[in-house]
PDB file of N, CA and C in Angstrom:
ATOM      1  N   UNK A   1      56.284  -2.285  24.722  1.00  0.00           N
ATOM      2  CA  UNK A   1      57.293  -3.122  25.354  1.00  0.00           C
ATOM      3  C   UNK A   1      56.944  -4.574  25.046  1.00  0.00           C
ATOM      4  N   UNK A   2      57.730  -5.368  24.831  1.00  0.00           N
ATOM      5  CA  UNK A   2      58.037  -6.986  24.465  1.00  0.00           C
ATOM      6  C   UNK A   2      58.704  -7.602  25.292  1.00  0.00           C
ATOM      7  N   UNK A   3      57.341  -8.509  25.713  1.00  0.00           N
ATOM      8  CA  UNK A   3      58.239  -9.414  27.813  1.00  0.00           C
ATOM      9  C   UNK A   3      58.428 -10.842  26.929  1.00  0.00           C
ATOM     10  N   UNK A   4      59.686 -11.286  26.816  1.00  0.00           N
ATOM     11  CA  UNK A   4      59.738 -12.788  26.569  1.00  0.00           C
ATOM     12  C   UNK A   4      60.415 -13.599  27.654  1.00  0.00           C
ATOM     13  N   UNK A   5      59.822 -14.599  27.874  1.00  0.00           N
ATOM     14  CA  UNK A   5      59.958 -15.584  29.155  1.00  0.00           C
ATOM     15  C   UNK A   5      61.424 -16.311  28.904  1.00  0.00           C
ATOM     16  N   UNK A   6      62.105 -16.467  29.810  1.00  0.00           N
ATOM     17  CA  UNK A   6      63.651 -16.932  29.305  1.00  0.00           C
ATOM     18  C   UNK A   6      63.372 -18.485  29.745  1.00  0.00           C
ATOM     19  N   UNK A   7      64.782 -18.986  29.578  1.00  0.00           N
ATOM     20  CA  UNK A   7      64.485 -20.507  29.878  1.00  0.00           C
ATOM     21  C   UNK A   7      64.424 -20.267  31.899  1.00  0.00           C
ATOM     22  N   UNK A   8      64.286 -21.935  32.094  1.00  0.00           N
ATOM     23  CA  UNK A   8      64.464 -21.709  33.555  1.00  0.00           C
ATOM     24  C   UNK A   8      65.635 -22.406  34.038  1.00  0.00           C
ATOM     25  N   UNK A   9      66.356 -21.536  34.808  1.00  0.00           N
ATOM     26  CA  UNK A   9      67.677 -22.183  34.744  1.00  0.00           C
ATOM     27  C   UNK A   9      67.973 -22.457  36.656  1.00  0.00           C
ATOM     28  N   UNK A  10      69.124 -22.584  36.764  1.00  0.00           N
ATOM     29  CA  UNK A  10      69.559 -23.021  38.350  1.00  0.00           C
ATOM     30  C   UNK A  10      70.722 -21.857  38.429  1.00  0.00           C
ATOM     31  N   UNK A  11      70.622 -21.358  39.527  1.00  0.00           N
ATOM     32  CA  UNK A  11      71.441 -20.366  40.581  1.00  0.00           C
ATOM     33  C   UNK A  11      71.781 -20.842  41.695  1.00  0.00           C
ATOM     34  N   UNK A  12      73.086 -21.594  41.752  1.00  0.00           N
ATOM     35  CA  UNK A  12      73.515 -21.639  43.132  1.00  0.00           C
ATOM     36  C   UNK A  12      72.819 -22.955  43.759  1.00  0.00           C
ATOM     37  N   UNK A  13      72.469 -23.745  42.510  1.00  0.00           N
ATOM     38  CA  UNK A  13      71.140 -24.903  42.701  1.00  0.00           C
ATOM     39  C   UNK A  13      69.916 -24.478  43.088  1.00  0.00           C
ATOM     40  N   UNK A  14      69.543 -23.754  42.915  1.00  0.00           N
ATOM     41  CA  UNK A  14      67.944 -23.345  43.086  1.00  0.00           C
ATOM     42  C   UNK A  14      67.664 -22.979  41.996  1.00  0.00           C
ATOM     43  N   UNK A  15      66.277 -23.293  41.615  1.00  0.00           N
ATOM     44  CA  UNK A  15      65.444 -22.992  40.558  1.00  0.00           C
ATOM     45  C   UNK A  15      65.673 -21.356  40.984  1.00  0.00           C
ATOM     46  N   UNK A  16      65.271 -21.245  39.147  1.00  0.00           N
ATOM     47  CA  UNK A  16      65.344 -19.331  39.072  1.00  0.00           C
ATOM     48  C   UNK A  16      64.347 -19.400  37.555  1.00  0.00           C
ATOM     49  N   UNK A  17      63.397 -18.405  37.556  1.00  0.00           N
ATOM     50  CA  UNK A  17      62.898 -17.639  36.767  1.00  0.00           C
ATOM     51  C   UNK A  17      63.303 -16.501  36.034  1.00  0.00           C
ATOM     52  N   UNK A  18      62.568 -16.380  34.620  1.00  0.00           N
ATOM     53  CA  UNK A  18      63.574 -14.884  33.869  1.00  0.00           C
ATOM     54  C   UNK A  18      62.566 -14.390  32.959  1.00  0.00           C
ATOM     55  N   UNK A  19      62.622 -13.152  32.951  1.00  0.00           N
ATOM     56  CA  UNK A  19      62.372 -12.966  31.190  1.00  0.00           C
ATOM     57  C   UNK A  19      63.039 -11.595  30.903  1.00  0.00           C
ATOM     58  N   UNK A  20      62.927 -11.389  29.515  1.00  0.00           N
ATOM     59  CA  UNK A  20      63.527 -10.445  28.919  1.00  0.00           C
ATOM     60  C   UNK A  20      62.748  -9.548  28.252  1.00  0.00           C
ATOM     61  N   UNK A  21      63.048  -8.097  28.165  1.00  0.00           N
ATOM     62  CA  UNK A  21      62.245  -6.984  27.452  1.00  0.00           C
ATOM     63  C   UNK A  21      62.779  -5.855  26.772  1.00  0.00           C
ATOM     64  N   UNK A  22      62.590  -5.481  26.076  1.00  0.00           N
ATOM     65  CA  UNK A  22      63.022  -4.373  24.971  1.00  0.00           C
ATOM     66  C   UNK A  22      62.508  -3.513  25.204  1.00  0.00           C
ATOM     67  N   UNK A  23      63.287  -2.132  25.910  1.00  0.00           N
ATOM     68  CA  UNK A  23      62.147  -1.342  25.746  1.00  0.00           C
ATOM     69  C   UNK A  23      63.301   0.457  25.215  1.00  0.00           C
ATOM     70  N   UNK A  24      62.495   1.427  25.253  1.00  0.00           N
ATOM     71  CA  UNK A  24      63.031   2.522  24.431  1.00  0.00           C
ATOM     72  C   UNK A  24      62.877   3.328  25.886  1.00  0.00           C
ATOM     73  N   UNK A  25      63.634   3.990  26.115  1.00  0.00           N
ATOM     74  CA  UNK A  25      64.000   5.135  26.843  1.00  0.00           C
ATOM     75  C   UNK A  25      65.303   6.636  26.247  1.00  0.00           C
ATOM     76  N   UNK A  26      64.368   7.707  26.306  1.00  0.00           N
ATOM     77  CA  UNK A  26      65.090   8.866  26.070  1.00  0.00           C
ATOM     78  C   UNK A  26      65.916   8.280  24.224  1.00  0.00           C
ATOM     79  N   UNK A  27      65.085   8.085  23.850  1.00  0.00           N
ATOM     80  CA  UNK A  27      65.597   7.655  22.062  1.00  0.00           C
ATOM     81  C   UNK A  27      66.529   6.551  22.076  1.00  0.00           C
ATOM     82  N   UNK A  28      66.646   5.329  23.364  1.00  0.00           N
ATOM     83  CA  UNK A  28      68.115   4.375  23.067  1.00  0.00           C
ATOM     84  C   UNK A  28      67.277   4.097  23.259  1.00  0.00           C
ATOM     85  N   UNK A  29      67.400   2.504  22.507  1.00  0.00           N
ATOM     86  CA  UNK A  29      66.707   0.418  22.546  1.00  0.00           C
ATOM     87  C   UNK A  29      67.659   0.041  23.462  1.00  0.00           C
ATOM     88  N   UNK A  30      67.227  -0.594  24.563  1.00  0.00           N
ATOM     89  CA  UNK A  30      67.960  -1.335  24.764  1.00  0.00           C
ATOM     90  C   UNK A  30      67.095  -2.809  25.647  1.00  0.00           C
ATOM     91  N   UNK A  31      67.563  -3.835  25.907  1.00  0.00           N
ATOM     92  CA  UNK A  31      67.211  -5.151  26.578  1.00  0.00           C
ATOM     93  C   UNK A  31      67.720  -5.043  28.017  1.00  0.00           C
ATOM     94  N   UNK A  32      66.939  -5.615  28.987  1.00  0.00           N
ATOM     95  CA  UNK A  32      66.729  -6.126  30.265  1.00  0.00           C
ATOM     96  C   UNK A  32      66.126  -7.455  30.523  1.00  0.00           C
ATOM     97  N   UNK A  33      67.064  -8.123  30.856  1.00  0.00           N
ATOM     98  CA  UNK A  33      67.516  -9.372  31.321  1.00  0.00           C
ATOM     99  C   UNK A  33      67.269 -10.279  33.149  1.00  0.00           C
ATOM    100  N   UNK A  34      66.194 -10.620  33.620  1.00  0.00           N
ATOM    101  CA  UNK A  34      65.645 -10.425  34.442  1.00  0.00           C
ATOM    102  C   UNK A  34      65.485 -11.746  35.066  1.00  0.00           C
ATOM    103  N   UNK A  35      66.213 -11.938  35.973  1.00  0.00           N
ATOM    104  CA  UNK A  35      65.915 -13.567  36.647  1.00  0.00           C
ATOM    105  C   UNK A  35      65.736 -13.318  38.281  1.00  0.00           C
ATOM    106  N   UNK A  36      64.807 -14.070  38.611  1.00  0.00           N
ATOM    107  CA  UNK A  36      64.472 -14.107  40.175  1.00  0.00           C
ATOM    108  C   UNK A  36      64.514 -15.919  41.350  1.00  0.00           C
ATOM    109  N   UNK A  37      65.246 -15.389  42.387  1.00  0.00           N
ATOM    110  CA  UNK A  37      65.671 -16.455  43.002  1.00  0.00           C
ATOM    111  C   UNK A  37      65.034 -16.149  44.079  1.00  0.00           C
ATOM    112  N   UNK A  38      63.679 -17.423  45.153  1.00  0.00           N
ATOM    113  CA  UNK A  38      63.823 -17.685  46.039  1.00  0.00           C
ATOM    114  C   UNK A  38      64.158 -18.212  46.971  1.00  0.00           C
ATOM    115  N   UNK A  39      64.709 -17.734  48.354  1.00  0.00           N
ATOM    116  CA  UNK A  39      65.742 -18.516  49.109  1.00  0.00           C
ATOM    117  C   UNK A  39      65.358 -17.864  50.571  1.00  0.00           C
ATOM    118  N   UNK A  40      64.665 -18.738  51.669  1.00  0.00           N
ATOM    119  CA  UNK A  40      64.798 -18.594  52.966  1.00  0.00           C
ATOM    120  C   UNK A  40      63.112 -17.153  53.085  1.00  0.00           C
ATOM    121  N   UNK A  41      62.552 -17.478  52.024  1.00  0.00           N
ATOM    122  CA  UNK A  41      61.877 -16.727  52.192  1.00  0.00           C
ATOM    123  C   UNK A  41      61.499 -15.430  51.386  1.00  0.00           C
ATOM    124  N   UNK A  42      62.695 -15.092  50.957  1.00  0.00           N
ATOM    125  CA  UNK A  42      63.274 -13.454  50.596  1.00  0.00           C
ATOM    126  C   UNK A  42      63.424 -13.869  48.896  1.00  0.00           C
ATOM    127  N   UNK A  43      63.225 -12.977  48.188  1.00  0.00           N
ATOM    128  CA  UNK A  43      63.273 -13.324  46.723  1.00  0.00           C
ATOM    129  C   UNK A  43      64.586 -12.264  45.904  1.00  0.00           C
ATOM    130  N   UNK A  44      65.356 -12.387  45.363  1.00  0.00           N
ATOM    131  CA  UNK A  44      66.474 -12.307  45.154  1.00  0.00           C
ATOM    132  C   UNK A  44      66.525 -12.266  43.277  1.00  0.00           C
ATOM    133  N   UNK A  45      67.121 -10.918  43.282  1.00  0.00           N
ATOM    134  CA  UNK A  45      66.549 -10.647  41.651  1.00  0.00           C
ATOM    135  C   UNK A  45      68.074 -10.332  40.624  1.00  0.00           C
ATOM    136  N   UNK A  46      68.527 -10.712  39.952  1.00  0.00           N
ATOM    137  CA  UNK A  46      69.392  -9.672  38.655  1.00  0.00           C
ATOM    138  C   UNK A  46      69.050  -9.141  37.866  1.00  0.00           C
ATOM    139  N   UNK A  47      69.299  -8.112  37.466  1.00  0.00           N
ATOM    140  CA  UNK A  47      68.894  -7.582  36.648  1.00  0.00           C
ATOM    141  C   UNK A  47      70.180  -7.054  35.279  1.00  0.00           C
ATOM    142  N   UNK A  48      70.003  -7.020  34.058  1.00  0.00           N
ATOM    143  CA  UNK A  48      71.282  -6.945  33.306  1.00  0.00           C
ATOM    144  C   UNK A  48      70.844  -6.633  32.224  1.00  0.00           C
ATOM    145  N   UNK A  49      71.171  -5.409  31.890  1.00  0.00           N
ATOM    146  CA  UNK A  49      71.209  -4.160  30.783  1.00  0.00           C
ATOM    147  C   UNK A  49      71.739  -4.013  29.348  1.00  0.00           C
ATOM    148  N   UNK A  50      71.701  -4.273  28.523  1.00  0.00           N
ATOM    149  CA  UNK A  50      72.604  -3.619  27.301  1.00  0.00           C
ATOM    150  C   UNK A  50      71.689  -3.401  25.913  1.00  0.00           C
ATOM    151  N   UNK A  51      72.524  -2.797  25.086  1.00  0.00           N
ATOM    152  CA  UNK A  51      71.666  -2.158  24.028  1.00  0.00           C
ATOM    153  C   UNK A  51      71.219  -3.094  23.324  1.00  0.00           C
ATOM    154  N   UNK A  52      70.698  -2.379  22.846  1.00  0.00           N
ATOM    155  CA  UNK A  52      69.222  -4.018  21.525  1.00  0.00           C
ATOM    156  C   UNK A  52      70.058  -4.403  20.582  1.00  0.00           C
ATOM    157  N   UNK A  53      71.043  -4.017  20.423  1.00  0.00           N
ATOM    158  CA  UNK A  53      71.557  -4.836  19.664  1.00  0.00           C
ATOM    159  C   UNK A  53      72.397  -6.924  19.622  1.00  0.00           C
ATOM    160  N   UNK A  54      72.421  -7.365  18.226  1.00  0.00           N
ATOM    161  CA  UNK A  54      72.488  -8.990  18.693  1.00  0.00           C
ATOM    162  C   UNK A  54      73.988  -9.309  19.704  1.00  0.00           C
ATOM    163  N   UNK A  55      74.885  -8.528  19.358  1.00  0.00           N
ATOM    164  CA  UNK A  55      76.673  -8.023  20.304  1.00  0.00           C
ATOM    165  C   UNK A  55      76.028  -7.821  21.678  1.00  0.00           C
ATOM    166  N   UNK A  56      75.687  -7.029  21.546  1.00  0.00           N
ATOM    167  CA  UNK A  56      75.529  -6.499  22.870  1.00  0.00           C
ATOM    168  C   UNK A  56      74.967  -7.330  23.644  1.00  0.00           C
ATOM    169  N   UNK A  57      73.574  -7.904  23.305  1.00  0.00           N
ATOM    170  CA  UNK A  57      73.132  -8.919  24.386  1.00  0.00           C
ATOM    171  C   UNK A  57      73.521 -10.301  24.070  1.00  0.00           C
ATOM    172  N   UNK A  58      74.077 -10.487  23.741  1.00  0.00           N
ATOM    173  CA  UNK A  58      75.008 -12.260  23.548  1.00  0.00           C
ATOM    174  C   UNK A  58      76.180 -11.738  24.620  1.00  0.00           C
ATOM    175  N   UNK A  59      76.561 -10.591  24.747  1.00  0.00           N
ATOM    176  CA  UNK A  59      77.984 -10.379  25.601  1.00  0.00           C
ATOM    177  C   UNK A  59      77.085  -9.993  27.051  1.00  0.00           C
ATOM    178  N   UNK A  60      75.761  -9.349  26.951  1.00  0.00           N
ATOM    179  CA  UNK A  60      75.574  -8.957  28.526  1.00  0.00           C
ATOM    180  C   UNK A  60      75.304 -10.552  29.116  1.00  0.00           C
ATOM    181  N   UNK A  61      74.400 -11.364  27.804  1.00  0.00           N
ATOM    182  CA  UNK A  61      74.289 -12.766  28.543  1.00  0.00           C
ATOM    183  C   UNK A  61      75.272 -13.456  29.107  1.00  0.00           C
ATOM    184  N   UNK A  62      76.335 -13.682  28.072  1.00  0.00           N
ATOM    185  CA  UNK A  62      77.685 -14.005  28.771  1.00  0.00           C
ATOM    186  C   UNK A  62      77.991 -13.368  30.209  1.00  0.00           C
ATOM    187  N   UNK A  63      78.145 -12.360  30.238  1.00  0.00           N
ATOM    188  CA  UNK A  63      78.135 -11.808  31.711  1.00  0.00           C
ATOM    189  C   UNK A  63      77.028 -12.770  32.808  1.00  0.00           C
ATOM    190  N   UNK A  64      76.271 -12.501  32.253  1.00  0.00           N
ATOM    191  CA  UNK A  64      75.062 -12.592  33.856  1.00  0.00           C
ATOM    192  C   UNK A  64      75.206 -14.182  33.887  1.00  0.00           C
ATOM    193  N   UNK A  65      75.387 -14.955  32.964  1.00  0.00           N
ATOM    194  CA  UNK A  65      75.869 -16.228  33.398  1.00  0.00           C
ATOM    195  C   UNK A  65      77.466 -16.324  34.216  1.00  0.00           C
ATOM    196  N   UNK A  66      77.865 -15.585  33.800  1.00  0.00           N
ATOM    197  CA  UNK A  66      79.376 -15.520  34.530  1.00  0.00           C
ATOM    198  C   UNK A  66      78.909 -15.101  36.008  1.00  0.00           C
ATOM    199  N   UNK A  67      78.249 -14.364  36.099  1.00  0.00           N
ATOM    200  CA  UNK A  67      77.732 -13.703  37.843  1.00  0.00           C
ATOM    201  C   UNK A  67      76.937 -14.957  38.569  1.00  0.00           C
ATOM    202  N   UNK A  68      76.161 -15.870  37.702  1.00  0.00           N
ATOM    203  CA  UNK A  68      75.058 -16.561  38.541  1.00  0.00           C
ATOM    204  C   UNK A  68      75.908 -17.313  38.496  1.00  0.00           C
ATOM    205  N   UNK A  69      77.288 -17.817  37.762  1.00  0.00           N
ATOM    206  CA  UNK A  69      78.331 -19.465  38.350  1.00  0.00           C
ATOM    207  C   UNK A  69      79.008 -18.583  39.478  1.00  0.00           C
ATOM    208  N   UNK A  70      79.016 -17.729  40.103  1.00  0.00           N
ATOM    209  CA  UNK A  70      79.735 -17.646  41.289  1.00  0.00           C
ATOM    210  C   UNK A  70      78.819 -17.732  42.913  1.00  0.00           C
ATOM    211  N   UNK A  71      77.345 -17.365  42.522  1.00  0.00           N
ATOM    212  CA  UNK A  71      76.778 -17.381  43.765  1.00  0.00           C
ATOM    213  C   UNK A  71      76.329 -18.625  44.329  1.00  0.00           C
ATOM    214  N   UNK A  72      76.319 -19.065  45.664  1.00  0.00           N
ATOM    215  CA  UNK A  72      76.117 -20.018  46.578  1.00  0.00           C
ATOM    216  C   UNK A  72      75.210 -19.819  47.770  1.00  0.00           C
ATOM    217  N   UNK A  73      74.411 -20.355  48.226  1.00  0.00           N
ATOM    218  CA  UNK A  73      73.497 -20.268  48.670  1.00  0.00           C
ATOM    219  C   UNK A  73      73.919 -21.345  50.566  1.00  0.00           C
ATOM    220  N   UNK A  74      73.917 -20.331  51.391  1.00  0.00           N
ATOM    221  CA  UNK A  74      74.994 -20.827  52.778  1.00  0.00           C
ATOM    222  C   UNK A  74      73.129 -21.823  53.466  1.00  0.00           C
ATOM    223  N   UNK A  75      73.826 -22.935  53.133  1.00  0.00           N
ATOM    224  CA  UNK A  75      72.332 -23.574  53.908  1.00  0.00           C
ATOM    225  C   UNK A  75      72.695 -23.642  55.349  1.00  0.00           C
ATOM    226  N   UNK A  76      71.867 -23.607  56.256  1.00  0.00           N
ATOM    227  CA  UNK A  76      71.522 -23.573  58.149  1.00  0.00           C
ATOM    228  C   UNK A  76      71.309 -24.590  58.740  1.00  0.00           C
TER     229      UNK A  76
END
């Protein structure tokens, strides 16, 4: 397995951590896409799937950036 560290980006304005890994299960490649958010204590994770190929993960990235511009973080 191959862990590469992603950039560090903002969720909802909070710092977030990532990395990414390739790994083989049951004869398919595929990538996992992995960023973690803490907030109020509690740590808060995505996770986002698609095959090893360069399509596939340019479109799952597109996605999981599309998911992290919608979340907001309700401050107290």
């Amino acid at each position: 397995m191959h862990i590469k560290d992603e950039p560090d980006r903002t969720i909802g304005g909070l710092p977030a951590r990532g990395y990414t890994f390739d790994r083989t299960a049951q004869g398919a490649s595929f990538t996992q896409t992995q960023y973690f958010v803490v907030f109020r204590s509690h740590v808060y994770s995505m996770t986002m799937t698609s095959a090893s190929s360069a399509g596939a993960s340019a479109g799952a990235d597109q996605a999981l950036t599309a998911i992290f511009s919608t979340w907001a973080w309700k401050q107290q």
